[in-house]
Structure formats: structure tokens, C-alpha cells
C-alpha atoms as a PDB file:
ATOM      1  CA  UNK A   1    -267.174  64.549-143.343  1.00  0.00           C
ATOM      2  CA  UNK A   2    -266.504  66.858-140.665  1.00  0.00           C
ATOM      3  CA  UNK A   3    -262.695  67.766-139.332  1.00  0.00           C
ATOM      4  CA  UNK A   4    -263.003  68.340-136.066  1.00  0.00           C
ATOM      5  CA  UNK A   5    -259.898  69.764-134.400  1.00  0.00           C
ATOM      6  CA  UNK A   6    -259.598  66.563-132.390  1.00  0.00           C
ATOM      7  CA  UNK A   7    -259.506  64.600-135.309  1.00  0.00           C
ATOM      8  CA  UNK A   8    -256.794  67.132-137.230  1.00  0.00           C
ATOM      9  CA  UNK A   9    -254.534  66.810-133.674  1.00  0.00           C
ATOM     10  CA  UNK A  10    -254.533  63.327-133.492  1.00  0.00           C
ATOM     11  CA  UNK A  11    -253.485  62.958-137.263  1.00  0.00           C
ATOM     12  CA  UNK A  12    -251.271  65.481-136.582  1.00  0.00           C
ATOM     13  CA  UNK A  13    -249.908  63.777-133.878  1.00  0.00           C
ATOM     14  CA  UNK A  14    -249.887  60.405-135.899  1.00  0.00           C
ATOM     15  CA  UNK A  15    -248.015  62.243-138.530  1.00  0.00           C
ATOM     16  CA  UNK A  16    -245.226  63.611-136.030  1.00  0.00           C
ATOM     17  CA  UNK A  17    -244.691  59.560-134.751  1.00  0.00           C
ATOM     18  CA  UNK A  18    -244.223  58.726-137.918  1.00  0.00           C
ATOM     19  CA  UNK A  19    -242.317  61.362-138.753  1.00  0.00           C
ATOM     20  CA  UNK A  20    -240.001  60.973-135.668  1.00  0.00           C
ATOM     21  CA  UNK A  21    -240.008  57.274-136.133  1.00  0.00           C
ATOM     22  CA  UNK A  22    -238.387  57.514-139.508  1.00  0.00           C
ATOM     23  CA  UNK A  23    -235.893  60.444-138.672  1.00  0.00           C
ATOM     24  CA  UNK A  24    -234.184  58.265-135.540  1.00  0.00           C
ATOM     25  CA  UNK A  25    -234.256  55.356-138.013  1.00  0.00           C
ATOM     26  CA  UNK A  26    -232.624  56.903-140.620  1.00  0.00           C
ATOM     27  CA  UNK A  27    -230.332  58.898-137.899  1.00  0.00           C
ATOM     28  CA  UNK A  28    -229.109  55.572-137.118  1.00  0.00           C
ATOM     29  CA  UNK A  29    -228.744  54.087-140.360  1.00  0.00           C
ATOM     30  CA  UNK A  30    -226.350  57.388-141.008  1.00  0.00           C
ATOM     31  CA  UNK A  31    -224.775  56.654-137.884  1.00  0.00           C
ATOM     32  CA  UNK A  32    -223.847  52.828-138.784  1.00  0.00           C
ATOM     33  CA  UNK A  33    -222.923  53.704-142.309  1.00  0.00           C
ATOM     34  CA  UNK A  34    -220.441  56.601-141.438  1.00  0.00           C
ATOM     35  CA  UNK A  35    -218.865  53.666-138.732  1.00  0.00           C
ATOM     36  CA  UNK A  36    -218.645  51.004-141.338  1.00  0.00           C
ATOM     37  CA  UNK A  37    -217.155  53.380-143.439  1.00  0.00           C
ATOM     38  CA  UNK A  38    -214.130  54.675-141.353  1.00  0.00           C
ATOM     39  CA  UNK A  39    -213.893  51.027-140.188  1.00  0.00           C
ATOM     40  CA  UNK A  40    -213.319  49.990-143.911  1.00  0.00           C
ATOM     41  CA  UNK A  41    -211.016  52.833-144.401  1.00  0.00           C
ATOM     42  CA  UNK A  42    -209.079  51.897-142.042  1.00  0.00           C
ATOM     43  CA  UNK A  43    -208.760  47.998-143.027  1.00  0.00           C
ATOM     44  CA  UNK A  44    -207.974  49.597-146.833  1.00  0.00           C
ATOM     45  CA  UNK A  45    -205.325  51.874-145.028  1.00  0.00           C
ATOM     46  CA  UNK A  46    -203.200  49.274-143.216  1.00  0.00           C
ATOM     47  CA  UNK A  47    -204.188  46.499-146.691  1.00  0.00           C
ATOM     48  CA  UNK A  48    -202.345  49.417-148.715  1.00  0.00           C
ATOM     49  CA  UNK A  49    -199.591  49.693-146.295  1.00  0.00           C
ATOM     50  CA  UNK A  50    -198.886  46.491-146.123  1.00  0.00           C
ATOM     51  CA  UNK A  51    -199.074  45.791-150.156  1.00  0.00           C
ATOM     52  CA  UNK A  52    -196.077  48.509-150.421  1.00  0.00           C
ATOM     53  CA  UNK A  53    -194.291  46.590-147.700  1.00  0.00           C
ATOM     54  CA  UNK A  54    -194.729  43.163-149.965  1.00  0.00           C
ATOM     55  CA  UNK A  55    -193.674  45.071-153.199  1.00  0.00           C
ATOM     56  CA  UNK A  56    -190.557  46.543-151.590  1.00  0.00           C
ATOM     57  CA  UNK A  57    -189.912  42.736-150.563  1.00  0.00           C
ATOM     58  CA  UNK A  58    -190.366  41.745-153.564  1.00  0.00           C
ATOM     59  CA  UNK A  59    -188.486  44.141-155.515  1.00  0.00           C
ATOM     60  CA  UNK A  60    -185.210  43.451-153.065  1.00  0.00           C
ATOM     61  CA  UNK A  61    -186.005  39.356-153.592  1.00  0.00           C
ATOM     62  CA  UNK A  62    -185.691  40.710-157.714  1.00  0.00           C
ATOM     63  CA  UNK A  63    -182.782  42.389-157.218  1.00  0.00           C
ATOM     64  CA  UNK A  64    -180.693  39.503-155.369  1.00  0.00           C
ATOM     65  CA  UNK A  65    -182.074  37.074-157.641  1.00  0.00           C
ATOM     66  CA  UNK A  66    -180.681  39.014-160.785  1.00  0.00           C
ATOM     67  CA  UNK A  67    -177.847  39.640-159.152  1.00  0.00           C
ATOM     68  CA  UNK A  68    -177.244  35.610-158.263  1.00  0.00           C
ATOM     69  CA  UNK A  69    -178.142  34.879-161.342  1.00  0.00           C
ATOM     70  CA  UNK A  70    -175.609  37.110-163.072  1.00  0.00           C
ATOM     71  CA  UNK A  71    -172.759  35.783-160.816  1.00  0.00           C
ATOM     72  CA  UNK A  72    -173.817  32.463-161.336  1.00  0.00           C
ATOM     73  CA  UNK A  73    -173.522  33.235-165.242  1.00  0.00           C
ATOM     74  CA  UNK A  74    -170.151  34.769-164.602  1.00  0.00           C
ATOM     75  CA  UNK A  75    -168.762  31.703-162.915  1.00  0.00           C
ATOM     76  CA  UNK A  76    -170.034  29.060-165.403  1.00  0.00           C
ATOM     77  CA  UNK A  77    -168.247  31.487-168.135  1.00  0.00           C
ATOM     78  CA  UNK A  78    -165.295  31.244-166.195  1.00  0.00           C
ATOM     79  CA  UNK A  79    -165.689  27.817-165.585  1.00  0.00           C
ATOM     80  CA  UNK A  80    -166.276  27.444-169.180  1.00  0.00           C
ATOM     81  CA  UNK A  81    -163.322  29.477-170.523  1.00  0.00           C
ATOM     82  CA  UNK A  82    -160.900  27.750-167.647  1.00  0.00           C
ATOM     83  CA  UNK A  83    -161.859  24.168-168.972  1.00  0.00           C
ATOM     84  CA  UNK A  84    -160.786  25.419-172.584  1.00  0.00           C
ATOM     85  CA  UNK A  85    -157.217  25.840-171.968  1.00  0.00           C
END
């Protein structure tokens, strides 16, 4: 089989298509990947911000139920200790 330099250019040519074809393929692939990414980020980002905004809430809600609870206890001793006499 002979290689003629027509035949070598035009699989040459095939092989830089191909070649090409892949590269903007897998440019955009790279491209969509990097967007999704900083796209997730940023969901993750405000998600975060928002679960220390809940846990402060929470922690307050904590704090004003202990402290209902302990001046409900207090009352109901005094309540307790009044009835007694």
C-alpha cells in the first residue's frame, strides 16, 4: 500500500477535526463544570449562613426556655412553701 502525500494530508486533516472536535467539547464540558461549581458554592455559602442563623435562634429559644422553666420552678416552690404555713 502506497502513502501518497494526499492520502497522509487528508488523514492528517481527519486527525486535526477530530482532534479539534474533542478539544471544544471538552473546553465546554470544563466550562459548564467550573459554572456548576461556583453556582453550588454559592447555594452551600448562603445554606451555611443561614444554618448559623437557625442555631443562634435556637440557642436564644434554649436559653428563654431554661430560663422560664427555672422561674416557673421558683414560683411553684414558692407556691409550695406559701401553702405550708
Amino acid at each position: 500500500m502506497d502513502l501518497t502525500p494526499e492520502i497522509l494530508y487528508t488523514v492528517g486533516a481527519a486527525l486535526a477535526g477530530a482532534i479539534s472536535i474533542l478539544w471544544r467539547q471538552t473546553s465546554r464540558s470544563t466550562h459548564l463544570t467550573h459554572s456548576m461549581l461556583k453556582d453550588s458554592n454559592e447555594r452551600l455559602n448562603h445554606a451555611t449562613k443561614d444554618l448559623v442563623k437557625l442555631n443562634r435562634t435556637v440557642g436564644a429559644l434554649e436559653g428563654r426556655q431554661a430560663g422560664i422553666e427555672s422561674l416557673a420552678k421558683s414560683v411553684l416552690e414558692v407556691v409550695r412553701d406559701e401553702s405550708r404555713r
